[in-house]
N, C-alpha and C. Protein backbone atom coordinates (compact mmCIF):
# COMPACT_ATOMS: atom_id res chain seq x y z
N UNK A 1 19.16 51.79 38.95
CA UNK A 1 18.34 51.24 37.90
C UNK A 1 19.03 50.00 37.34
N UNK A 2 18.30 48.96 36.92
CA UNK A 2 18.68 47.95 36.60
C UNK A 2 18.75 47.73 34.84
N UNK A 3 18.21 48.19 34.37
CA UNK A 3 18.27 48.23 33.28
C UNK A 3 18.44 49.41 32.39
N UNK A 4 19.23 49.24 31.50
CA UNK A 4 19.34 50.69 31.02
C UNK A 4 17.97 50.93 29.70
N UNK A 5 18.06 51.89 29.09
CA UNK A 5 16.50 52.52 27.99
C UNK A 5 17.41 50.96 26.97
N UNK A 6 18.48 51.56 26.77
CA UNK A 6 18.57 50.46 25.22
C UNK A 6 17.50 48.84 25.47
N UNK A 7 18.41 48.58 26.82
CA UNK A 7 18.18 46.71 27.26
C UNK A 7 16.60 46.78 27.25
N UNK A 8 15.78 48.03 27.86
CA UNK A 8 14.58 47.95 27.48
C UNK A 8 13.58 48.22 26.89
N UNK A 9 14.60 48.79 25.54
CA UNK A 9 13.74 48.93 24.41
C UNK A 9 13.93 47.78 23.69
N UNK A 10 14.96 47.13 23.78
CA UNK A 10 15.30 46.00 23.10
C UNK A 10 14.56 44.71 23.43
N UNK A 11 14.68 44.87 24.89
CA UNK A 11 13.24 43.86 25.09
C UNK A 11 12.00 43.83 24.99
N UNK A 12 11.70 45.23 24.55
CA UNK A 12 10.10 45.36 24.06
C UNK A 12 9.88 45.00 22.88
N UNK A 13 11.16 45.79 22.19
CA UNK A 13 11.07 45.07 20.77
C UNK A 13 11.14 43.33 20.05
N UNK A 14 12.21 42.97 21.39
CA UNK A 14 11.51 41.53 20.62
C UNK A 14 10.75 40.50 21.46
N UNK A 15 9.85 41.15 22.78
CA UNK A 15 8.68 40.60 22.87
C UNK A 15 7.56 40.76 21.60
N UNK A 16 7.54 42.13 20.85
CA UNK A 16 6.68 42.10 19.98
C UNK A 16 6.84 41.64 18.68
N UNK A 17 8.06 41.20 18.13
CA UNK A 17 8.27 40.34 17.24
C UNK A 17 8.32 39.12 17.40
N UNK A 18 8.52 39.04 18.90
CA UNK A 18 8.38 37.26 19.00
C UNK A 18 6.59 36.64 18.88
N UNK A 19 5.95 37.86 19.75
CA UNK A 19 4.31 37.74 19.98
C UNK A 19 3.85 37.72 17.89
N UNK A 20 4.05 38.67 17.53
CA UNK A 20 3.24 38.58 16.46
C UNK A 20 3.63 37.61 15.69
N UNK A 21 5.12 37.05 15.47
CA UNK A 21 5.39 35.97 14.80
C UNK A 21 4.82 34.91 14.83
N UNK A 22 4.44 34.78 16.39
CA UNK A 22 3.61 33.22 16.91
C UNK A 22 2.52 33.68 16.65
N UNK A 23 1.67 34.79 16.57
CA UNK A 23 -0.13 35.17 16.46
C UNK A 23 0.00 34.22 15.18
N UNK A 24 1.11 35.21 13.89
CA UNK A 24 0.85 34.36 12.45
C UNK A 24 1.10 33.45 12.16
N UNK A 25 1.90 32.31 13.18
CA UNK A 25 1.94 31.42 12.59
C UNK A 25 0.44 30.57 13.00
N UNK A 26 -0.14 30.94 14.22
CA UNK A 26 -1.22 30.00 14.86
C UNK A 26 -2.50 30.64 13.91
N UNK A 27 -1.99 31.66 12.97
CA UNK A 27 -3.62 32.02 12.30
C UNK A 27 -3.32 31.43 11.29
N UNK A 28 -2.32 31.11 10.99
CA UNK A 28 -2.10 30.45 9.66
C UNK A 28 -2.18 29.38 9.68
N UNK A 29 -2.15 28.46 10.86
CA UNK A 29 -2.13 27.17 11.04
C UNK A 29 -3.98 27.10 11.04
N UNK A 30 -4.49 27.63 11.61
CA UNK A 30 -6.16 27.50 11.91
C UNK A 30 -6.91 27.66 10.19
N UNK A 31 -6.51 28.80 9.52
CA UNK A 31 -6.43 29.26 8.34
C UNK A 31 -6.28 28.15 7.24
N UNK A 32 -5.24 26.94 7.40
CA UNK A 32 -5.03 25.97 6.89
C UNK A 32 -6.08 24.98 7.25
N UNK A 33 -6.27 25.03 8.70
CA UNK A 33 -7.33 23.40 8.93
C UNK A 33 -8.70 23.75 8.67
N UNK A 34 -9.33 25.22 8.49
CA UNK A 34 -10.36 25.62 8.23
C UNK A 34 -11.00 25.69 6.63
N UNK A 35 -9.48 25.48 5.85
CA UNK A 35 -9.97 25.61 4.66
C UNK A 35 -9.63 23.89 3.83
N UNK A 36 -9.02 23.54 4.70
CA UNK A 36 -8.83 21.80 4.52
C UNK A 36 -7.38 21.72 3.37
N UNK A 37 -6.19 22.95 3.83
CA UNK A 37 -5.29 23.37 2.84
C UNK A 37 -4.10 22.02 3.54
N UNK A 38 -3.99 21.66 4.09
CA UNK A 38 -3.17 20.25 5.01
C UNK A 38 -2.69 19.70 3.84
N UNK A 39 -1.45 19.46 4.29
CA UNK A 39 -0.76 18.81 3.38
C UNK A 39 -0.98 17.03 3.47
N UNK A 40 -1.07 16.68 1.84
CA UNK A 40 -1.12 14.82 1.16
C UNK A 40 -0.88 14.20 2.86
N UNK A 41 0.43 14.37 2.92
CA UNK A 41 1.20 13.44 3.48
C UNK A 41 1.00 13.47 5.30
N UNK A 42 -0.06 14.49 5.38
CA UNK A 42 -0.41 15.22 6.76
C UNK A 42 -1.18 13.68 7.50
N UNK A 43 -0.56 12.93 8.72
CA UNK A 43 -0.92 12.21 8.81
C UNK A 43 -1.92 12.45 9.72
N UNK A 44 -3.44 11.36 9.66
CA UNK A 44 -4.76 11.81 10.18
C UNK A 44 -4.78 10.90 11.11
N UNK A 45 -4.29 9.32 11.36
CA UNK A 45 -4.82 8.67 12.18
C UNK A 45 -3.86 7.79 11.83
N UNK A 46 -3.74 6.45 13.25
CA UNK A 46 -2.52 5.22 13.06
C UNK A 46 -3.70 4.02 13.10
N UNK A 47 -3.02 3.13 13.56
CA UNK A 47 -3.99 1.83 13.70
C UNK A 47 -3.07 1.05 13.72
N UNK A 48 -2.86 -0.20 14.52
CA UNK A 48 -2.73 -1.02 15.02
C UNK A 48 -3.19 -2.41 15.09
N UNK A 49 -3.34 -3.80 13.89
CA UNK A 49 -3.49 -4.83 13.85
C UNK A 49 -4.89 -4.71 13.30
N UNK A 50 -4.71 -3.94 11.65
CA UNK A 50 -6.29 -3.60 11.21
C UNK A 50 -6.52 -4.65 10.48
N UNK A 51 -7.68 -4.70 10.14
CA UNK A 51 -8.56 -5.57 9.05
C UNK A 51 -9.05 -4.65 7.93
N UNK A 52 -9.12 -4.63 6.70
CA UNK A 52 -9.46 -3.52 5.65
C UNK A 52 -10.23 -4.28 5.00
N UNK A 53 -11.70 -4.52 4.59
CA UNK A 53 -12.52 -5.14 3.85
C UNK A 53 -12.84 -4.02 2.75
N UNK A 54 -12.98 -4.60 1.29
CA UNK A 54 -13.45 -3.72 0.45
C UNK A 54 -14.65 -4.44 -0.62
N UNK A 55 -15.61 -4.08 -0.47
CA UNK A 55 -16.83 -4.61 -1.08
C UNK A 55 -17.45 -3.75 -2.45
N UNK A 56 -17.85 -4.73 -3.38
CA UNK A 56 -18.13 -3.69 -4.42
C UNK A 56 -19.77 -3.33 -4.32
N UNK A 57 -20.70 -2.71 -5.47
CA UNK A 57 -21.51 -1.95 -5.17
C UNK A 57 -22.91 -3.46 -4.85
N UNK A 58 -22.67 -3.99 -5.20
CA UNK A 58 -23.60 -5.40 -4.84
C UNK A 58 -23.10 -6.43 -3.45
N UNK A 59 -22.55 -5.38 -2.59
CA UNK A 59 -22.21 -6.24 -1.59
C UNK A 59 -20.99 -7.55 -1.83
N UNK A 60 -20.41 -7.70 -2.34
CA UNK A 60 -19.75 -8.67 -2.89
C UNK A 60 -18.05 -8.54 -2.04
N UNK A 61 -17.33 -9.27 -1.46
CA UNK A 61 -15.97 -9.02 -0.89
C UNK A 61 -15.28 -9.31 -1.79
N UNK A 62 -14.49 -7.99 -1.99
CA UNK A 62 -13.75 -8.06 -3.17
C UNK A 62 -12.04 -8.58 -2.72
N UNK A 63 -12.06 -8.30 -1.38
CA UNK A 63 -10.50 -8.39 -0.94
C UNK A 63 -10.65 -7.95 0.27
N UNK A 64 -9.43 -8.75 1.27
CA UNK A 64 -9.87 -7.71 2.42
C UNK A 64 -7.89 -7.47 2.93
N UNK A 65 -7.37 -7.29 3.20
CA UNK A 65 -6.10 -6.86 3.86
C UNK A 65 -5.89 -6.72 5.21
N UNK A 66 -5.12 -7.31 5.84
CA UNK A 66 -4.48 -6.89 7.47
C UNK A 66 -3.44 -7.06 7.61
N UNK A 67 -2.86 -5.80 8.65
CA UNK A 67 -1.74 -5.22 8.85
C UNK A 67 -1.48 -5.21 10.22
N UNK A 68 -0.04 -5.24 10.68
CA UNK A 68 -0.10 -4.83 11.75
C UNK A 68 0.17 -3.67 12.24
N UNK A 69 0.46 -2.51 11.59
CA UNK A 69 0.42 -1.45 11.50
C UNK A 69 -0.15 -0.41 10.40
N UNK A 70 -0.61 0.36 10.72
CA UNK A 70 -1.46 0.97 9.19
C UNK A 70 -1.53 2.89 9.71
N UNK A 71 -1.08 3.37 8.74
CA UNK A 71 -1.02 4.84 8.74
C UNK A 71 -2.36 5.45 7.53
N UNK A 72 -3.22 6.39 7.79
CA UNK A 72 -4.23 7.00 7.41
C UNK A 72 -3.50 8.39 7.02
N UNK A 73 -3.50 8.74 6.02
CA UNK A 73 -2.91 10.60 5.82
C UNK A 73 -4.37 11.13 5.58
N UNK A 74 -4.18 12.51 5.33
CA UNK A 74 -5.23 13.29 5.30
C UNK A 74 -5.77 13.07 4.01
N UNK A 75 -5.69 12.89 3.07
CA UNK A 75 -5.94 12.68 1.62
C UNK A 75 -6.67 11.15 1.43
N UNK A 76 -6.72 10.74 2.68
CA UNK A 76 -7.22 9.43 3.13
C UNK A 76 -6.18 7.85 1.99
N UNK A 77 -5.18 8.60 1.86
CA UNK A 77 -4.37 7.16 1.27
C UNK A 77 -3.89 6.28 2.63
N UNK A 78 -3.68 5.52 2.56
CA UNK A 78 -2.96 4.30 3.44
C UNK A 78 -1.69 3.92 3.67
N UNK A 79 -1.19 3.56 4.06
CA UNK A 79 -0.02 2.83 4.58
C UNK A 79 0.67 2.16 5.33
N UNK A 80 0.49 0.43 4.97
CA UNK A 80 -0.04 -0.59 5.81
C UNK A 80 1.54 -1.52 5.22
N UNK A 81 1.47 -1.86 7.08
CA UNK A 81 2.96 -2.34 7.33
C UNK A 81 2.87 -4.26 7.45
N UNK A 82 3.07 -5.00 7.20
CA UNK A 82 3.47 -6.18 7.50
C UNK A 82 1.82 -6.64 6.85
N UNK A 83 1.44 -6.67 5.32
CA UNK A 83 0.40 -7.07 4.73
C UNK A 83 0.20 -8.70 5.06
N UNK A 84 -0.84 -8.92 4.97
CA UNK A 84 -1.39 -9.87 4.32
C UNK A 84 -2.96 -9.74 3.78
N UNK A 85 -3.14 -9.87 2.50
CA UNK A 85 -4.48 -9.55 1.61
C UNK A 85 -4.95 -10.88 0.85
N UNK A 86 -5.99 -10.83 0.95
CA UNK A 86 -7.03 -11.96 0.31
C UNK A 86 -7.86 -11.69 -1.35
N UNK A 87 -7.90 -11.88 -2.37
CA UNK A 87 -7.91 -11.39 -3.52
C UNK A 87 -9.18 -12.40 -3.78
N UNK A 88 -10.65 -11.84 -3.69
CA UNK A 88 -11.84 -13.05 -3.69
C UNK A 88 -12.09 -12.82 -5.55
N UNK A 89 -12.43 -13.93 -6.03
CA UNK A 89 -13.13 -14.18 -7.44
C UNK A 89 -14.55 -14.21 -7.17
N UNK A 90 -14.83 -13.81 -8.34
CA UNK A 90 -16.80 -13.35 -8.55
C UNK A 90 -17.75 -15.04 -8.74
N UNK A 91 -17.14 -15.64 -8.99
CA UNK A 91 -16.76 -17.21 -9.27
C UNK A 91 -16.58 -18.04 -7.99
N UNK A 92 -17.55 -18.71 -7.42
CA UNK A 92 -16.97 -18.77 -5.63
C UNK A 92 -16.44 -19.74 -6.14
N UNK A 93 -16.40 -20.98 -6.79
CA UNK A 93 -15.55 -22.39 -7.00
C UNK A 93 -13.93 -21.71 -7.71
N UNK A 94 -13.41 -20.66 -8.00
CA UNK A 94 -12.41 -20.22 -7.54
C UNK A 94 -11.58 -20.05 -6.20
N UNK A 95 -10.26 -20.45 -6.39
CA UNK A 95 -9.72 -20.07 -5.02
C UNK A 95 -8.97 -19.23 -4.76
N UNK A 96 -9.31 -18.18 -3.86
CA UNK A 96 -8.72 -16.72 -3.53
C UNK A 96 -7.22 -16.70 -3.54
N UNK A 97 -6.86 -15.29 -4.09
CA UNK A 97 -5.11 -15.45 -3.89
C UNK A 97 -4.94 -15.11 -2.96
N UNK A 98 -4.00 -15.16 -2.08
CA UNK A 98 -3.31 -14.94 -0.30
C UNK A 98 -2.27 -14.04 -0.98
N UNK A 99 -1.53 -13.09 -0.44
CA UNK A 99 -0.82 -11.94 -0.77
C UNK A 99 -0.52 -11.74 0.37
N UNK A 100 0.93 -11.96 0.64
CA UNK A 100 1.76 -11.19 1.59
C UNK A 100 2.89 -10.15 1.31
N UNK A 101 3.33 -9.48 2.02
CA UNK A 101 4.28 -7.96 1.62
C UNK A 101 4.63 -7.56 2.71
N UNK A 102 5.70 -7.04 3.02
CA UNK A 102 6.29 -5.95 4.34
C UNK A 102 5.30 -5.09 4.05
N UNK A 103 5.39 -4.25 2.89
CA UNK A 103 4.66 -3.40 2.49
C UNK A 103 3.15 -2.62 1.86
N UNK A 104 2.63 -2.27 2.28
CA UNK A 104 1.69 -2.06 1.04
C UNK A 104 1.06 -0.43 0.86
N UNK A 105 1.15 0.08 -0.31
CA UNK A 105 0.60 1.43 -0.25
C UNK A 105 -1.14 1.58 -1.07
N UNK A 106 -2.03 2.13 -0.07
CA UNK A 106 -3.71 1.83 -0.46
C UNK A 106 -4.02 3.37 -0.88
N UNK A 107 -4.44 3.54 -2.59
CA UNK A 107 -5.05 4.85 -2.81
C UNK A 107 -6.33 4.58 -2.44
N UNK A 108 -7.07 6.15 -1.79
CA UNK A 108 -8.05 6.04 -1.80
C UNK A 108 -9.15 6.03 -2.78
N UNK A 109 -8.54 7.06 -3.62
CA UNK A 109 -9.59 7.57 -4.55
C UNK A 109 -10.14 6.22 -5.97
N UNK A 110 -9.18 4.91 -5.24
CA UNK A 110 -9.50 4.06 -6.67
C UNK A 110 -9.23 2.68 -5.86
N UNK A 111 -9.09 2.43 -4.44
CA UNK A 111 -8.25 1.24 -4.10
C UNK A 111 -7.37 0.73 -4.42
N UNK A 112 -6.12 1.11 -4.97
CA UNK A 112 -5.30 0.61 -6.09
C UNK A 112 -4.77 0.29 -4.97
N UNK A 113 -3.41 -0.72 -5.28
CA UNK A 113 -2.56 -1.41 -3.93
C UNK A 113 -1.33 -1.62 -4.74
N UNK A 114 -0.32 -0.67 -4.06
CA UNK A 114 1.09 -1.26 -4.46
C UNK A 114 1.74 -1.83 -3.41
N UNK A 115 1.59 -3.08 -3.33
CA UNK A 115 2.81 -4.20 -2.21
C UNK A 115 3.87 -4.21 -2.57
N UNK A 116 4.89 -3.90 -1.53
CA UNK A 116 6.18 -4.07 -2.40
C UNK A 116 6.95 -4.55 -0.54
N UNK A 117 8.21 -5.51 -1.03
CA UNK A 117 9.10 -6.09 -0.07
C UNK A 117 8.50 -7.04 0.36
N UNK A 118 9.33 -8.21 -0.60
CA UNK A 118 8.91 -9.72 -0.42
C UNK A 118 7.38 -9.82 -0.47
N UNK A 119 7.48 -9.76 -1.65
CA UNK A 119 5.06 -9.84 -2.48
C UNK A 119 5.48 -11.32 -2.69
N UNK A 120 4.79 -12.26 -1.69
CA UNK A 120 4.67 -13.76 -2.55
C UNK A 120 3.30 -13.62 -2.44
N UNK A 121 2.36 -13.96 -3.38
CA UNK A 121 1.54 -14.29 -3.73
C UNK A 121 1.20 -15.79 -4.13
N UNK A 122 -0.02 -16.12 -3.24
CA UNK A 122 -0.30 -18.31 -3.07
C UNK A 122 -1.70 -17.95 -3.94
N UNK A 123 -1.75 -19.12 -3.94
CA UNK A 123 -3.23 -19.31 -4.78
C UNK A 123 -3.57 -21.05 -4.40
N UNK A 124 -4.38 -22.31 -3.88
CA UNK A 124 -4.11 -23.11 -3.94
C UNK A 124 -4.67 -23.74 -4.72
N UNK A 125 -4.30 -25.12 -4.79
CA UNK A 125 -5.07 -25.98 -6.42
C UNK A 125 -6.89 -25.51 -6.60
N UNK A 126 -6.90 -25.58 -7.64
CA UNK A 126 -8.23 -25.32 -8.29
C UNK A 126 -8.88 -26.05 -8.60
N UNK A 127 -8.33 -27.78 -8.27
CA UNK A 127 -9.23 -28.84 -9.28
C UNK A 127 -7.87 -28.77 -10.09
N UNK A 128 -8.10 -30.30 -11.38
CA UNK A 128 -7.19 -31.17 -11.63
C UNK A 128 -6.53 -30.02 -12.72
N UNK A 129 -7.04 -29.51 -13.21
CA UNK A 129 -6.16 -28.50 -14.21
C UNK A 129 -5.95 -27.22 -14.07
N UNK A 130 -5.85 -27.04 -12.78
CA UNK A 130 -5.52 -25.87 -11.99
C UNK A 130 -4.98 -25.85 -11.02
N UNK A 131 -3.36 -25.92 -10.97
CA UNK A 131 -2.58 -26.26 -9.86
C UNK A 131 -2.15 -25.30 -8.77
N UNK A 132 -2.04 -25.63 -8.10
CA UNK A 132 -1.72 -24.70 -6.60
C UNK A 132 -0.11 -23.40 -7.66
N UNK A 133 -0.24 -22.45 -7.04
CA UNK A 133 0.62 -21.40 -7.76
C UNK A 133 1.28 -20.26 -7.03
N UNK A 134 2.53 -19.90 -6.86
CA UNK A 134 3.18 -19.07 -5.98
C UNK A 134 3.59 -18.43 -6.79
N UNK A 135 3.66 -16.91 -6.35
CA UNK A 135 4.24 -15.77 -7.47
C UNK A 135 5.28 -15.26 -6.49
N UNK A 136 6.65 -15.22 -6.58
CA UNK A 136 7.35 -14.08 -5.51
C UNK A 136 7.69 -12.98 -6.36
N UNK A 137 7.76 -11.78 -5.71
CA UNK A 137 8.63 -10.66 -6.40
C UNK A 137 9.08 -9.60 -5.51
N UNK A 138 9.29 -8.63 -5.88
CA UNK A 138 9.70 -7.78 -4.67
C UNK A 138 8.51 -5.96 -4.79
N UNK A 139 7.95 -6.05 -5.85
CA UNK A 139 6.85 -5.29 -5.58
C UNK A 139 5.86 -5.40 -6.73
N UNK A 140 4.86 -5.24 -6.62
CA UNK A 140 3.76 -5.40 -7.56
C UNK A 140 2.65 -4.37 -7.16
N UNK A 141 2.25 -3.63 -8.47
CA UNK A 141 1.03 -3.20 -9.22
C UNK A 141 -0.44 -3.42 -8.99
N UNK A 142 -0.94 -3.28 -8.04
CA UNK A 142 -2.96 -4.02 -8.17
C UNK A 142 -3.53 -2.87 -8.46
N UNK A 143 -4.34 -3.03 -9.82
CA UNK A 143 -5.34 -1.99 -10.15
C UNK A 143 -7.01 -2.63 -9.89
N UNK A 144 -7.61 -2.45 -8.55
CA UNK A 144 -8.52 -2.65 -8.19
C UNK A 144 -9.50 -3.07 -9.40
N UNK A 145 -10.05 -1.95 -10.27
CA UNK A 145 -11.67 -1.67 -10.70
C UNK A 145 -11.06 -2.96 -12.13
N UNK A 146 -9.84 -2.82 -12.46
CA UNK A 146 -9.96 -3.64 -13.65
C UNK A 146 -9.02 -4.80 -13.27
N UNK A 147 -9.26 -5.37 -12.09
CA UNK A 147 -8.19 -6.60 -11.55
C UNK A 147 -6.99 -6.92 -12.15
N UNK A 148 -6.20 -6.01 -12.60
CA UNK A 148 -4.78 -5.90 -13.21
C UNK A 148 -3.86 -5.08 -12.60
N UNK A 149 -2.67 -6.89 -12.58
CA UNK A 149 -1.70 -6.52 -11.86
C UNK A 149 -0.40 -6.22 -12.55
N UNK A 150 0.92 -5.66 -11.73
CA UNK A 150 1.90 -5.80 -12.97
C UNK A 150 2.86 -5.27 -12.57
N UNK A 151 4.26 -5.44 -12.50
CA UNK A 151 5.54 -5.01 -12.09
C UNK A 151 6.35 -5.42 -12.91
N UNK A 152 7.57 -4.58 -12.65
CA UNK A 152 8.78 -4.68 -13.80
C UNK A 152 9.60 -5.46 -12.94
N UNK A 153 9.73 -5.88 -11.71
CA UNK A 153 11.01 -6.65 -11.20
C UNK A 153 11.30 -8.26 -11.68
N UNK A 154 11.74 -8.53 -11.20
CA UNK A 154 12.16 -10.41 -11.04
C UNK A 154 11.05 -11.10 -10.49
N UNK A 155 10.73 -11.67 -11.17
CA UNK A 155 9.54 -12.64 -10.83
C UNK A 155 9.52 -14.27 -10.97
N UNK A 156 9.39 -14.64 -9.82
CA UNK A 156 9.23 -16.28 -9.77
C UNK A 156 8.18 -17.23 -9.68
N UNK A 157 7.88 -18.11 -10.44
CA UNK A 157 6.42 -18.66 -10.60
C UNK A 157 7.00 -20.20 -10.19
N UNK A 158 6.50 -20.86 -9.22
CA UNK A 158 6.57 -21.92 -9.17
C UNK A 158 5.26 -22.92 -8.59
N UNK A 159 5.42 -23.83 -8.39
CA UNK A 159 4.31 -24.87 -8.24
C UNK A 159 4.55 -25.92 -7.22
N UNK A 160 3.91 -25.27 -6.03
CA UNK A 160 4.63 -25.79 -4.44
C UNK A 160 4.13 -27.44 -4.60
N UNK A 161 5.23 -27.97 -4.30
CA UNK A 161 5.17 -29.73 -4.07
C UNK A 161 6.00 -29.67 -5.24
N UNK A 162 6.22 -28.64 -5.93
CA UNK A 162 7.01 -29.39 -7.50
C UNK A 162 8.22 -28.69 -7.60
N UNK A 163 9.00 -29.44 -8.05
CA UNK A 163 10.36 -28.47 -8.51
C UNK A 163 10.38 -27.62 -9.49
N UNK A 164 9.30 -27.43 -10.34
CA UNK A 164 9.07 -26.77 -11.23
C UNK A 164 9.16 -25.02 -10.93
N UNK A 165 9.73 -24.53 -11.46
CA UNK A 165 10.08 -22.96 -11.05
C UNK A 165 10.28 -22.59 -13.11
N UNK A 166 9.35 -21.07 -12.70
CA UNK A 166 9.67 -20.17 -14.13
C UNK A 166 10.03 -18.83 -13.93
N UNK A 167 10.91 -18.56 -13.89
CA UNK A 167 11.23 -17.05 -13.61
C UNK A 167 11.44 -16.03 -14.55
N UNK A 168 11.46 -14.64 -14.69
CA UNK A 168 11.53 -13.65 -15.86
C UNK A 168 11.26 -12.52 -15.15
N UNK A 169 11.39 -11.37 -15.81
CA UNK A 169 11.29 -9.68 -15.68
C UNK A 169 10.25 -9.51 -16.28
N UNK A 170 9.58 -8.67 -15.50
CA UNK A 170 8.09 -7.78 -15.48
C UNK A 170 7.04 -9.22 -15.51
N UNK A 171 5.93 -8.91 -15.28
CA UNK A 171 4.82 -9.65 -15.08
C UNK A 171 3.31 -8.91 -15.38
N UNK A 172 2.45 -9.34 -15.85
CA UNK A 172 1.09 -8.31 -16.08
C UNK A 172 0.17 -10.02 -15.90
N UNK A 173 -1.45 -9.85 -15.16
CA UNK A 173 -2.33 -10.45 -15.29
C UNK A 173 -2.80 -9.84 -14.85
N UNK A 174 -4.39 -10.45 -14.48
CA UNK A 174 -5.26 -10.39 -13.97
C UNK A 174 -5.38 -11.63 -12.68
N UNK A 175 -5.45 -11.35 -11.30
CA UNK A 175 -5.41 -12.51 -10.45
C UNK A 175 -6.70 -13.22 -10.18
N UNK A 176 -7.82 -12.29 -10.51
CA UNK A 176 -8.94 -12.99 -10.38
C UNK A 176 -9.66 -14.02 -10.91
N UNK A 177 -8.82 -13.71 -12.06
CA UNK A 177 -9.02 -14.95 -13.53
C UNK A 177 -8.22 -16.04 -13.61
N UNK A 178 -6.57 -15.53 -12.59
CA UNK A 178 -5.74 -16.64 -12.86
C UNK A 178 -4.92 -16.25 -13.76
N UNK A 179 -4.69 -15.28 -14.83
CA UNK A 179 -4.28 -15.20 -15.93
C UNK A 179 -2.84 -14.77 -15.32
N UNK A 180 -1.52 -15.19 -15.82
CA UNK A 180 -0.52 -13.90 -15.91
C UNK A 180 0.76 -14.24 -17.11
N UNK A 181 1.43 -12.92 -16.97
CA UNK A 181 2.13 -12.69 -18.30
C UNK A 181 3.51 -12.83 -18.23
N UNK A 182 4.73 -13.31 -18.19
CA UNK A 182 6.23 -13.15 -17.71
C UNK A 182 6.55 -12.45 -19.33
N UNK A 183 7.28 -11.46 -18.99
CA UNK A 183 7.30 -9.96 -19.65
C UNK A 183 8.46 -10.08 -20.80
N UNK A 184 9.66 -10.93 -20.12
CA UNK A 184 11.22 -10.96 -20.71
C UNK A 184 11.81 -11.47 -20.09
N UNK A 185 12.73 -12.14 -20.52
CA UNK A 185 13.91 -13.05 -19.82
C UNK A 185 13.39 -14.25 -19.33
N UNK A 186 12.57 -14.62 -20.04
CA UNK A 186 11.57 -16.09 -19.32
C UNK A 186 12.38 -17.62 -19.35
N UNK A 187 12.32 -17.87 -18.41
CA UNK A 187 13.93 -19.25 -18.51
C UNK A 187 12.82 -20.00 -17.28
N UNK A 188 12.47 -21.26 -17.63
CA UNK A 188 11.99 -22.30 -16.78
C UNK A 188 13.03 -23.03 -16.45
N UNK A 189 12.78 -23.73 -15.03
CA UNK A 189 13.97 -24.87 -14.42
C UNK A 189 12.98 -25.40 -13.34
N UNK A 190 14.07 -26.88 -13.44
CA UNK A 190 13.54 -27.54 -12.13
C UNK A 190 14.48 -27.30 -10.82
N UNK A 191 14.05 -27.01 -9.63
CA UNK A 191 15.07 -26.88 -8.51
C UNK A 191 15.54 -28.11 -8.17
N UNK A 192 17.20 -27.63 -7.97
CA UNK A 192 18.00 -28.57 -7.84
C UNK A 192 19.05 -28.79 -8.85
N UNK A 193 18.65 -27.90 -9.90
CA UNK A 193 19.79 -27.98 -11.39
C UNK A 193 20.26 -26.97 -11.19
């Protein structure tokens, strides 16, 4: 005989602890996708060199974003790699802000957009009292429904063709209007001093 009673009780016993362990984990796994229990961060889908248009309830393009990589989780939030986003005004003789970022994170449930790693934000001239405008920072705030933006980092405002540079901590506007706020530490210079 090749095996003695112990070796093959012992192997009965943990064929059947190995079998039922895997039954519960695969009912528990089905158990989960049946009741839609998947975890936030459960990723649903990738994408590859997307375009993201977001329009409000009158057809109107509110912004659109592309990435060259973009992650979908189950909770349908986003996560879009090497941004660049377009920020349209309701106002067409406005000119759209351009928004670039390594980063950007898209809620679903509100469109909100946090860009962060190297956010320069362009805007170009507007006509004679509205000059072309660059924002850099290293992450920023977009609250979709009420076009308000806003971060606590280092922020640089300057005015391309000009040496003119204003820099300070934290920032709040609105980009659609043009408006924004330098928070603290506000020190203007010309480059080159």
């Amino acid at each position: 005989m090749f095996f003695s009673k112990r070796v093959f009780f012992t192997t009965i016993g943990l064929v059947v602890v190995i079998g039922t362990s895997g039954w519960l984990v695969v009912k528990s796994a089905q158990e989960q996708i049946s009741h839609g229990d998947l975890p936030a961060h459960f990723v649903e889908n990738t994408a590859k060199a997307i375009t993201y248009e977001k329009y409000d309830t009158k057809g109107w393009l509110e912004y659109t974003a592309t990435a060259v990589d973009a992650t979908r989780f189950y909770n349908q939030d986003a996560k879009l790699i090497t941004v660049n986003a377009t920020l349209y005004s309701k106002d067409k003789k406005d000119k759209p802000w351009n928004i670039t970022a390594n980063y950007a994170d898209i809620t679903n449930s509100n469109n909100n957009m946090h860009l962060y790693g190297n956010v320069v934000m362009l805007r170009n001239a507007n006509g004679k009292n509205s000059p072309a405008i660059k924002i850099a920072t290293d992450s920023v705030n977009y609250d979709d429904s009420k076009d308000y933006m806003d971060t606590n980092k280092k922020v640089t405002i300057s005015q391309p063709g000009t040496p003119n540079n204003t820099v300070g901590t934290g920032m709040n506007g609105t980009p659609k209007k043009g408006d924004f706020k330098l928070l603290k530490d506000v020190r203007s210079y010309y480059a080159g001093q």
